[in-house]
N, C-alpha and C. Protein backbone atom coordinates (compact mmCIF):
# COMPACT_ATOMS: atom_id res chain seq x y z
N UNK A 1 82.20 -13.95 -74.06
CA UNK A 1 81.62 -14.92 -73.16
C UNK A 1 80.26 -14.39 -72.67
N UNK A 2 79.58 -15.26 -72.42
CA UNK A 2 78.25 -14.91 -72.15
C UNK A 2 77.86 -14.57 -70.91
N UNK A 3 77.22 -13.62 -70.53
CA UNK A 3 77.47 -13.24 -68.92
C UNK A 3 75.36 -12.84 -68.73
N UNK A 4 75.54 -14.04 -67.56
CA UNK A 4 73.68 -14.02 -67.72
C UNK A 4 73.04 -12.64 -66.83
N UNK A 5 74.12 -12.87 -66.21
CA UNK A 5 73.76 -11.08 -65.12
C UNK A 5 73.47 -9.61 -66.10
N UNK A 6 74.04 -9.72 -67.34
CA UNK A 6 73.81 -8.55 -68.47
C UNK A 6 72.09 -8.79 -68.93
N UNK A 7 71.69 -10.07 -68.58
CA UNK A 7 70.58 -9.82 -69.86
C UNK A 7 69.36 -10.12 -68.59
N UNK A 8 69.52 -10.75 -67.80
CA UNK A 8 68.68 -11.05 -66.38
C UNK A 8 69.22 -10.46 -65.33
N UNK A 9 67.59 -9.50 -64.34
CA UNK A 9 68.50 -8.94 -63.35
C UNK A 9 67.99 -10.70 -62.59
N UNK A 10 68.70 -10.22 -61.47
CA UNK A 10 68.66 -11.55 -60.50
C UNK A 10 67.24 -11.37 -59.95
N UNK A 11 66.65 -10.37 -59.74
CA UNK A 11 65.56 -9.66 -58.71
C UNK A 11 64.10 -9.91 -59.64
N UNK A 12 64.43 -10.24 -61.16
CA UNK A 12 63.33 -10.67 -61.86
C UNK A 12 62.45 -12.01 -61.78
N UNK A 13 61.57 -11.99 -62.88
CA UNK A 13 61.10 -13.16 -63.16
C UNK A 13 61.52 -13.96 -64.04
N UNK A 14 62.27 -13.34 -64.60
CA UNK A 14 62.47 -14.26 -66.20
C UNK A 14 63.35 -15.35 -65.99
N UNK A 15 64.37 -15.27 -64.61
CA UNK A 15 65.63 -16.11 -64.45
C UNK A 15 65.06 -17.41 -64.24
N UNK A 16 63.46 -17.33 -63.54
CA UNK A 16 62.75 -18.31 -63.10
C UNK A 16 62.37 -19.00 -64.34
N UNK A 17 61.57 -18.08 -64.98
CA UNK A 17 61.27 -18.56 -66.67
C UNK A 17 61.85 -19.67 -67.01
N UNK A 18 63.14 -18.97 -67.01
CA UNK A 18 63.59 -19.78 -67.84
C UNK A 18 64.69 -21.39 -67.27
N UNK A 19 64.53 -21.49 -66.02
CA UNK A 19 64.61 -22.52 -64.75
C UNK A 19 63.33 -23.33 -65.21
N UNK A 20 62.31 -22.60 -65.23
CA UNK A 20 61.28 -23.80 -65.37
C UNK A 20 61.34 -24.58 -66.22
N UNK A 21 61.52 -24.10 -67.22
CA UNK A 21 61.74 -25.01 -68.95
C UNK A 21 62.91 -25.58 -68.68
N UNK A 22 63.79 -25.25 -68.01
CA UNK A 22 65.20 -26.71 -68.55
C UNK A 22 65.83 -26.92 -67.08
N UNK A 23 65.57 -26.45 -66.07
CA UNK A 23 66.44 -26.39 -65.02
C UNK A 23 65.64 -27.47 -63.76
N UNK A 24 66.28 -27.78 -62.77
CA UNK A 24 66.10 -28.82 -61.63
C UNK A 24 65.30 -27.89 -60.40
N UNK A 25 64.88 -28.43 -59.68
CA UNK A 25 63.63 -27.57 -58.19
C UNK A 25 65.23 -26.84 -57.80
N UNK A 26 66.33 -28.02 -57.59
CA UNK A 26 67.12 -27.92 -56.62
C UNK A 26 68.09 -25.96 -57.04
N UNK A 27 67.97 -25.80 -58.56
CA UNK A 27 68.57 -24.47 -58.88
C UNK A 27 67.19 -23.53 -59.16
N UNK A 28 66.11 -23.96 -59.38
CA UNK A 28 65.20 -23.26 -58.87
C UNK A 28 64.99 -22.38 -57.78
N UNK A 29 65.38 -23.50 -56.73
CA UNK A 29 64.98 -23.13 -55.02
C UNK A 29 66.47 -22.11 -55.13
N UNK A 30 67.15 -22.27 -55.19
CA UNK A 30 69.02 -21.58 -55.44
C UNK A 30 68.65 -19.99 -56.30
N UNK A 31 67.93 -20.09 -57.01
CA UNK A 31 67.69 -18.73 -57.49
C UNK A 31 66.82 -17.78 -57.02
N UNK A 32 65.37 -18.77 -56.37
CA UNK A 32 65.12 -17.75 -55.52
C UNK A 32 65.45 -17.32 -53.81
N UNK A 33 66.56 -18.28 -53.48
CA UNK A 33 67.40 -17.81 -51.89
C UNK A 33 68.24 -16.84 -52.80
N UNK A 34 68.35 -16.19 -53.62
CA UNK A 34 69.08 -15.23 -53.92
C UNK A 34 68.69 -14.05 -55.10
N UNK A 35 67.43 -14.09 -54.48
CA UNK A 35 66.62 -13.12 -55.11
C UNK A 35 65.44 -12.82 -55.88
N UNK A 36 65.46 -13.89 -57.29
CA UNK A 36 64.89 -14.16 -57.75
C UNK A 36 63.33 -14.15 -57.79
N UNK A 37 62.29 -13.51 -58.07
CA UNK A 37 61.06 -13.22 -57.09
C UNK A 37 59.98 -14.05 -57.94
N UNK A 38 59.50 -15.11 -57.41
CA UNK A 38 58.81 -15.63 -57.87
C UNK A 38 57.45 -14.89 -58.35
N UNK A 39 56.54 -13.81 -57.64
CA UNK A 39 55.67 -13.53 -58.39
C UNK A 39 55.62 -12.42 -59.29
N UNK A 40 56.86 -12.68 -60.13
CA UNK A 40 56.77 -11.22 -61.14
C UNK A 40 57.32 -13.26 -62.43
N UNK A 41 57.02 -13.98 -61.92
CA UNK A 41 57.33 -15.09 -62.38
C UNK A 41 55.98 -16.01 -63.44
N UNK A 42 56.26 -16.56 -64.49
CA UNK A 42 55.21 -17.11 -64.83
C UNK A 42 55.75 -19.00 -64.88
N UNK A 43 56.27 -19.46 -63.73
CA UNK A 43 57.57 -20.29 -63.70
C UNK A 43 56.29 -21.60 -63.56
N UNK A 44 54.68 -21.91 -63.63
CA UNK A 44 54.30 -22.65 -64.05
C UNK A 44 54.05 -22.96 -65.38
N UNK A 45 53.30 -21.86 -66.12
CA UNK A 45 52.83 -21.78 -67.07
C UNK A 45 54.37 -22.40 -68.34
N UNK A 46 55.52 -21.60 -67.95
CA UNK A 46 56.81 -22.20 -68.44
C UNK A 46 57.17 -23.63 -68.55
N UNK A 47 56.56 -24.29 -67.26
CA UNK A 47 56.97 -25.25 -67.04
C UNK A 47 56.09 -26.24 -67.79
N UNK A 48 54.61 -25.82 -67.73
CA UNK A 48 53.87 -26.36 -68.74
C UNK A 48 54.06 -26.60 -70.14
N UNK A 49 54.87 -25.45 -70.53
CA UNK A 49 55.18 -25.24 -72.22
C UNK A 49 56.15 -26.29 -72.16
N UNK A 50 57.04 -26.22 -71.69
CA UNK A 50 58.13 -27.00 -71.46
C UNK A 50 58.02 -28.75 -72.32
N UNK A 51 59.24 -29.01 -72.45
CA UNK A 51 59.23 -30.62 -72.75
C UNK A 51 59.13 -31.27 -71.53
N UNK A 52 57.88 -32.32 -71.44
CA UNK A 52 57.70 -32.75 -70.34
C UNK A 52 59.06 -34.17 -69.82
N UNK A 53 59.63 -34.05 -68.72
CA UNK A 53 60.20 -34.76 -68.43
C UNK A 53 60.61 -34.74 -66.78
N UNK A 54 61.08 -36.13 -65.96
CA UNK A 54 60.72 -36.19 -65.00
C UNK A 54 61.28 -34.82 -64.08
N UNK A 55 62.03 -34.04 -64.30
CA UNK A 55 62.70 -32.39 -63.66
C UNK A 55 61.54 -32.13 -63.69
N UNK A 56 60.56 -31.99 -65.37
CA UNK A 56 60.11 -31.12 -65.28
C UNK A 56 58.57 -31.15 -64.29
N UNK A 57 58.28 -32.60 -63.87
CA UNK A 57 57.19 -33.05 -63.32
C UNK A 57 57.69 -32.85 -61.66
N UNK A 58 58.55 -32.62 -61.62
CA UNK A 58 58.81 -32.46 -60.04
C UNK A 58 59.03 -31.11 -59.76
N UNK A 59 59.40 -30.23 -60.62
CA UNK A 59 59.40 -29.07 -60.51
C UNK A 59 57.41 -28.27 -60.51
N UNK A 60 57.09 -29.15 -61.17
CA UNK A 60 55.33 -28.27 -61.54
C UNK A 60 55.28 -28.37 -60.10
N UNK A 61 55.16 -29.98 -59.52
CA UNK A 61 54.75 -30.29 -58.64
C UNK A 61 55.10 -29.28 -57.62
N UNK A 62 56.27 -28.97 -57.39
CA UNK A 62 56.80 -28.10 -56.23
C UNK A 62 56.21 -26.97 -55.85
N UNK A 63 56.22 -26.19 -57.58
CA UNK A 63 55.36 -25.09 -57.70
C UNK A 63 54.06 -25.02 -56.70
N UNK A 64 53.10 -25.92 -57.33
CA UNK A 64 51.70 -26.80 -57.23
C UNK A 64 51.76 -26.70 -55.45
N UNK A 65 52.62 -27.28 -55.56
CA UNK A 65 52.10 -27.91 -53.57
C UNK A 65 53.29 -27.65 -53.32
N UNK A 66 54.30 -26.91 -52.94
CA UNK A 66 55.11 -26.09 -51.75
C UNK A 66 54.66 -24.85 -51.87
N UNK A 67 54.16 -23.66 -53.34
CA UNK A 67 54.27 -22.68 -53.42
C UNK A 67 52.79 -22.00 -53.75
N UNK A 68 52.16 -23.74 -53.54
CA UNK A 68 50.97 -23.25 -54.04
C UNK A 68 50.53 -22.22 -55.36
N UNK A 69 51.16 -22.41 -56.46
CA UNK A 69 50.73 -21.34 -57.50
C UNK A 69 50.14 -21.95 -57.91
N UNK A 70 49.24 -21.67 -58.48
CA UNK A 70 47.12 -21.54 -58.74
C UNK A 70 47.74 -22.39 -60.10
N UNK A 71 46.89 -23.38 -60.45
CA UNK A 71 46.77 -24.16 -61.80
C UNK A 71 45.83 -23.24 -62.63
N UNK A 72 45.05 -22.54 -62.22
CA UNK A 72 44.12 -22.08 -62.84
C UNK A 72 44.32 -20.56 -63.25
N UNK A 73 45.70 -20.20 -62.75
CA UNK A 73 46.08 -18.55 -62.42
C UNK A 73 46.40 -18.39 -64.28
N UNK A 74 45.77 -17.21 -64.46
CA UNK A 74 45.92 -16.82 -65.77
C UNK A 74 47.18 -15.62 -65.83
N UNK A 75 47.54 -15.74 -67.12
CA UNK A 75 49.04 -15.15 -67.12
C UNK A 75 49.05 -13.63 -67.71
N UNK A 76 47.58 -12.97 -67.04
CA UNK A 76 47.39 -11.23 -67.72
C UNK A 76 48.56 -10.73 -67.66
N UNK A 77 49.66 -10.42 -66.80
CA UNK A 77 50.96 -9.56 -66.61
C UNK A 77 51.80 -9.73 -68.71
N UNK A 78 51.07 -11.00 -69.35
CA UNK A 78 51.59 -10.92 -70.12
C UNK A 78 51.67 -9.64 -71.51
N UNK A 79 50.22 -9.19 -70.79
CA UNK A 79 49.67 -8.18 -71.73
C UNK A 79 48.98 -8.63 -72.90
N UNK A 80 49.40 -7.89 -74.09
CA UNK A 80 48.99 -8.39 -75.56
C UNK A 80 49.25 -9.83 -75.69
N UNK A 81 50.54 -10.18 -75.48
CA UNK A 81 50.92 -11.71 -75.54
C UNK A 81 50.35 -12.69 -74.75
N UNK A 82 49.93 -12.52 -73.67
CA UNK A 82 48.85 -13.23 -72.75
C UNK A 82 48.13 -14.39 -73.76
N UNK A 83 48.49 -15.46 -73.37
CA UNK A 83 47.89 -17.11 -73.64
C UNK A 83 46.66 -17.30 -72.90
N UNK A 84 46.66 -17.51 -71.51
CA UNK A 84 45.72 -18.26 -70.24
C UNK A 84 46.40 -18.92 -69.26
N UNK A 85 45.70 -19.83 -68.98
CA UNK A 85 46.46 -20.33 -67.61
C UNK A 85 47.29 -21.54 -67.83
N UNK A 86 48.26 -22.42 -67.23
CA UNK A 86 49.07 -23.31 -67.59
C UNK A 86 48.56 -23.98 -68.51
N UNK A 87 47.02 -24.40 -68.44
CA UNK A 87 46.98 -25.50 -69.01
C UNK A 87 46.75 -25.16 -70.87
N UNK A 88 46.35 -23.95 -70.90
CA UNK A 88 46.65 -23.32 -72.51
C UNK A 88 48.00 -23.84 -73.25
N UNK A 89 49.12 -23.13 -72.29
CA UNK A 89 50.18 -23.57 -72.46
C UNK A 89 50.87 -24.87 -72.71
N UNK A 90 50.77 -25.78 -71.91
CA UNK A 90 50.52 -27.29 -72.17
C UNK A 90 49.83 -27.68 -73.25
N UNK A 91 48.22 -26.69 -73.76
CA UNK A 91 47.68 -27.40 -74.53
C UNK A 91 47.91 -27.54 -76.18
N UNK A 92 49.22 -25.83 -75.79
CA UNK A 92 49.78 -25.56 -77.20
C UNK A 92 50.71 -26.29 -77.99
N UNK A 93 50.87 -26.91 -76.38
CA UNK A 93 52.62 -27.29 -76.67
C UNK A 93 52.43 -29.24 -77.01
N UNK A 94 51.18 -29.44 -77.25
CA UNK A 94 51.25 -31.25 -77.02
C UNK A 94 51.54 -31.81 -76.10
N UNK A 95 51.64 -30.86 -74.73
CA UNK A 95 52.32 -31.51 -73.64
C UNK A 95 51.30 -32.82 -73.08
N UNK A 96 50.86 -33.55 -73.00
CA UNK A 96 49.98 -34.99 -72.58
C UNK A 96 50.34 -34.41 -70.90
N UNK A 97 51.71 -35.44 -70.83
CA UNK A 97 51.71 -35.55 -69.45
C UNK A 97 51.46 -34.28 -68.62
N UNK A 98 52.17 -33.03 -68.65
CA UNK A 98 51.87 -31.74 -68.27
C UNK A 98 50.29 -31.70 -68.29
N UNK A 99 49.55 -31.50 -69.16
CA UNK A 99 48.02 -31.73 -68.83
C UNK A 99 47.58 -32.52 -68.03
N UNK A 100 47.36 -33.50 -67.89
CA UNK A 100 47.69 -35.01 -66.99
C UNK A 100 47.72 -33.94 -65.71
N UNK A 101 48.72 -33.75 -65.15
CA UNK A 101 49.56 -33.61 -64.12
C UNK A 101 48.52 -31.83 -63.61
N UNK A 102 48.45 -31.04 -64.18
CA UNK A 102 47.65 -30.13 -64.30
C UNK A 102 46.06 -30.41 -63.96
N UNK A 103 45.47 -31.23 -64.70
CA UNK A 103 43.88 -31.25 -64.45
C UNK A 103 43.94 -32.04 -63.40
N UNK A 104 44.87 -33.39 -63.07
CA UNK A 104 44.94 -33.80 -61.81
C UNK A 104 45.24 -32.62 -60.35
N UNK A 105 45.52 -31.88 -60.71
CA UNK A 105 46.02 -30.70 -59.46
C UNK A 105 44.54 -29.58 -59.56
N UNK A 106 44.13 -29.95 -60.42
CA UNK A 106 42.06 -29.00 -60.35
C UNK A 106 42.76 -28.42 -61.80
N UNK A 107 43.39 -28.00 -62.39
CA UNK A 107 42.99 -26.95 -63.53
C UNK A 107 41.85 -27.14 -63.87
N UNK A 108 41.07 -26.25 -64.25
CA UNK A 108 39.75 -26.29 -64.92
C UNK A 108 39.81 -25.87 -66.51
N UNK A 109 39.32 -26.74 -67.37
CA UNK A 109 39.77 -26.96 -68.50
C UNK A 109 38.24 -25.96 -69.32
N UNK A 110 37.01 -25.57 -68.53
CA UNK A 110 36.37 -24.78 -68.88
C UNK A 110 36.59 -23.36 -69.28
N UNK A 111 38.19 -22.99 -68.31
CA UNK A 111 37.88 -21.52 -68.85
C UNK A 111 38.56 -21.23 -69.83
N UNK A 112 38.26 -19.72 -69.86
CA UNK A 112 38.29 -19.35 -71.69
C UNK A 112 38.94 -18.03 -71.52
N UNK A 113 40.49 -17.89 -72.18
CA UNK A 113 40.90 -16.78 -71.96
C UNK A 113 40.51 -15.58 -72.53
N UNK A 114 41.21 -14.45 -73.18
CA UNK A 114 40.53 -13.31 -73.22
C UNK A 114 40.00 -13.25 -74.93
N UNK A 115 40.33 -14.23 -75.57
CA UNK A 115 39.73 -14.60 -76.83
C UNK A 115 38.69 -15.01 -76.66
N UNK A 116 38.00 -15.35 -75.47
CA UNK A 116 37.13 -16.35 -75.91
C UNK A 116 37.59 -17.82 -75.91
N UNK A 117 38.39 -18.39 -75.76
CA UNK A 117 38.82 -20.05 -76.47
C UNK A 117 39.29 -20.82 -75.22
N UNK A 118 38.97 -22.03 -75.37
CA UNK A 118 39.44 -23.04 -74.32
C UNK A 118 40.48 -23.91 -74.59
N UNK A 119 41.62 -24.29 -73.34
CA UNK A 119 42.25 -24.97 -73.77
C UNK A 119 42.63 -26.45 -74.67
N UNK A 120 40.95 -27.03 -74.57
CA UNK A 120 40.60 -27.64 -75.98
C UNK A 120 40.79 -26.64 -77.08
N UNK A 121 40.48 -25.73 -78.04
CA UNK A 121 40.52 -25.17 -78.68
C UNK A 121 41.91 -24.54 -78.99
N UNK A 122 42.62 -24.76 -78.12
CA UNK A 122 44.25 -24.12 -78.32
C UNK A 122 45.10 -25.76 -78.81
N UNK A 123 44.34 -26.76 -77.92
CA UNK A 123 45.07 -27.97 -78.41
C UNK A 123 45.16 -28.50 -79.40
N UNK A 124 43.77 -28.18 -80.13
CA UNK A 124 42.97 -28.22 -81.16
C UNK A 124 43.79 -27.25 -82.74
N UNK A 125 43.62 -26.19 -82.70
CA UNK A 125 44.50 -25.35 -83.15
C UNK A 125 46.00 -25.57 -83.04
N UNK A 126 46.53 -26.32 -82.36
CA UNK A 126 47.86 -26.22 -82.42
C UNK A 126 48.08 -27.67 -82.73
N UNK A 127 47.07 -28.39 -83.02
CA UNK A 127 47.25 -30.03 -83.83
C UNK A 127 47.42 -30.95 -82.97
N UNK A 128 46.79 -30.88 -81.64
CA UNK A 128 47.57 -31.99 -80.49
C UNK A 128 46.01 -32.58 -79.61
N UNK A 129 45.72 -33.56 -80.66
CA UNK A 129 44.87 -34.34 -80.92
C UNK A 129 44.50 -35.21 -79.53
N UNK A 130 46.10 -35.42 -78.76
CA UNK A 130 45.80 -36.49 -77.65
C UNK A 130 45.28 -35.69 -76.61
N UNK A 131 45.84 -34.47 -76.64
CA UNK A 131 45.75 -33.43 -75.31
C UNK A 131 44.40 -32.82 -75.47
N UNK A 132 43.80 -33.04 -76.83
CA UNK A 132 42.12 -32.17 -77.02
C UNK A 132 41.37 -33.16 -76.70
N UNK A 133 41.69 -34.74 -76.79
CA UNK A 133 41.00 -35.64 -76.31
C UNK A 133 40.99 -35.92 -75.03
N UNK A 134 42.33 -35.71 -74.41
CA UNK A 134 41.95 -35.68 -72.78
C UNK A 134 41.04 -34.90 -71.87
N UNK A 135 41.45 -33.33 -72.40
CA UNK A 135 40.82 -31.76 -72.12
C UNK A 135 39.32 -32.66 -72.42
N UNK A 136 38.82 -32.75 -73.43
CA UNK A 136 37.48 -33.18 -74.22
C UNK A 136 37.05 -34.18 -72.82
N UNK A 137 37.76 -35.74 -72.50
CA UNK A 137 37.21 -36.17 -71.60
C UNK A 137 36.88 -35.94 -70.00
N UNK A 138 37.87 -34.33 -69.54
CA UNK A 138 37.90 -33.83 -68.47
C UNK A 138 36.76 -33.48 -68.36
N UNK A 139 36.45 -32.55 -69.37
CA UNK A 139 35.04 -31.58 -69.56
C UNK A 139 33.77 -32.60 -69.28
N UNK A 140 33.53 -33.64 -70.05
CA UNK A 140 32.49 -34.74 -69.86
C UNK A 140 32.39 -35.23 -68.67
N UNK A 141 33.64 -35.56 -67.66
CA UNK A 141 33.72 -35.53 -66.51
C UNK A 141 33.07 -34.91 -65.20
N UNK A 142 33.41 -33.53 -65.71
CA UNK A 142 32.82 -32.01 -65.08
C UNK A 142 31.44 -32.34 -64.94
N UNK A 143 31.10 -32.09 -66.39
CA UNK A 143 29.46 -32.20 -66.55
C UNK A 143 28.79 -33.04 -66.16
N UNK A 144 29.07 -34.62 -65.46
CA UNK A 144 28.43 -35.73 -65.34
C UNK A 144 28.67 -35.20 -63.80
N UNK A 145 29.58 -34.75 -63.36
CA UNK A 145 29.64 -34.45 -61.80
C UNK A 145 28.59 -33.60 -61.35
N UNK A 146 28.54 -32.43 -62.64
CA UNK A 146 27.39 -31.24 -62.43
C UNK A 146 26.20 -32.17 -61.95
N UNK A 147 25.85 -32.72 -63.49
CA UNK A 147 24.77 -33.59 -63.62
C UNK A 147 24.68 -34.43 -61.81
N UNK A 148 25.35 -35.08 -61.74
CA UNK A 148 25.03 -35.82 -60.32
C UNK A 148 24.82 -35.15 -59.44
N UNK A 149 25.59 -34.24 -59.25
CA UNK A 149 25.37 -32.86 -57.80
C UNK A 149 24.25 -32.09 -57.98
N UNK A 150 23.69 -32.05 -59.17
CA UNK A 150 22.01 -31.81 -59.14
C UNK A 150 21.16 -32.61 -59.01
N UNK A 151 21.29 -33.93 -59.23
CA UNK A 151 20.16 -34.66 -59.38
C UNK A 151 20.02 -35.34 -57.33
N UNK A 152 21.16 -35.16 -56.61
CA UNK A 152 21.37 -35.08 -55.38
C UNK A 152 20.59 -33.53 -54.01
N UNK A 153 20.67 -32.79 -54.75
CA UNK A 153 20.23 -31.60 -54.21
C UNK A 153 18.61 -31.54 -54.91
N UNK A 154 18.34 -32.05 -55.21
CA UNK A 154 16.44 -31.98 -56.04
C UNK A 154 16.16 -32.62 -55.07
N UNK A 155 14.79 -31.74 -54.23
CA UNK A 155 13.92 -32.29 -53.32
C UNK A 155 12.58 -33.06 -53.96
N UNK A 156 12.04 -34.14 -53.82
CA UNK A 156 11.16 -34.59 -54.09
C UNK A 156 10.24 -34.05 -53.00
C-alpha cells in the first residue's frame, strides 16, 4: 500500500506541488495548517503547468491574492532544471486559460529566463500556437502603453 508520508516529508514543498496540479484550495489550505511550507514550494508555477480547470483557477487565484506569490517570481531553487516564471510553464504546457488568468494578474510576458527565451518562445517551441498568439498580443499591448506613456511625458 502506498504510504505518502515515505516519499513526502509533510514540512516540504513538494506535497504542495503536487496539490497544485490536481488538488482543491480547500486540501491545499489543510496541508499547509499542518506543515507543509509554502516557500520551499513552487505551488504556482505547478499550477500553471497543470490542466487548466475550474480547482485549478481558484486555486492560482488564491495563491495570486491571499498569498500573494509573485506571477512574475522565477523558479531558480530549481537549479539546472529551472524553466522561469509561471507563465513559461503555462506557456509549455498550452495552457490558454492559465495564461489568460496570469497576464491578467501583471505577469510580464517580456522576461527572459536564464536561456535567454521568452515565454512566447517556450509556447512557440512547445507548438501552442494560441498561447504564442496571446503572449504575442500582450507584448504589443506593453509597447503601445510604452509608446503612450512617452508621448505623455514629452514636453513641448
Amino acid at each position: 500500500m502506498w504510504n505518502p508520508s515515505s516519499e513526502f516529508s509533510t514540512e516540504s514543498g513538494q506535497v504542495l506541488d503536487l496539490a497544485a496540479c490536481a488538488s482543491t484550495v480547500k486540501v491545499f489550505d489543510l496541508l499547509l495548517k499542518h506543515g507543509a511550507r509554502l516557500e520551499l514550494s513552487l505551488a504556482l508555477h505547478r499550477a500553471a503547468s497543470a490542466k487548466f480547470t475550474d480547482e485549478r483557477r481558484k486555486l492560482m487565484e488564491h495563491l495570486i491574492e491571499d498569498f500573494h506569490i509573485g506571477v512574475n517570481q522565477k523558479d531558480d531553487s530549481m537549479g539546472p532544471r529551472r524553466i522561469g516564471t509561471p507563465l513559461f510553464y503555462a506557456a509549455r504546457r498550452g495552457n490558454l486559460q492559465g495564461t489568460r488568468l496570469l497576464l491578467k494578474h501583471g505577469a510580464d510576458a517580456t522576461i527572459k529566463n536564464h536561456w535567454g527565451v521568452t515565454a512566447v518562445d517556450e509556447a512557440e517551441r512547445f507548438r501552442s500556437k494560441e498561447v504564442a498568439d496571446l503572449l504575442r498580443g500582450s507584448l504589443a499591448i506593453s509597447e503601445m502603453a510604452k509608446v503612450q506613456i512617452g508621448d505623455h511625458g514629452r514636453t513641448m
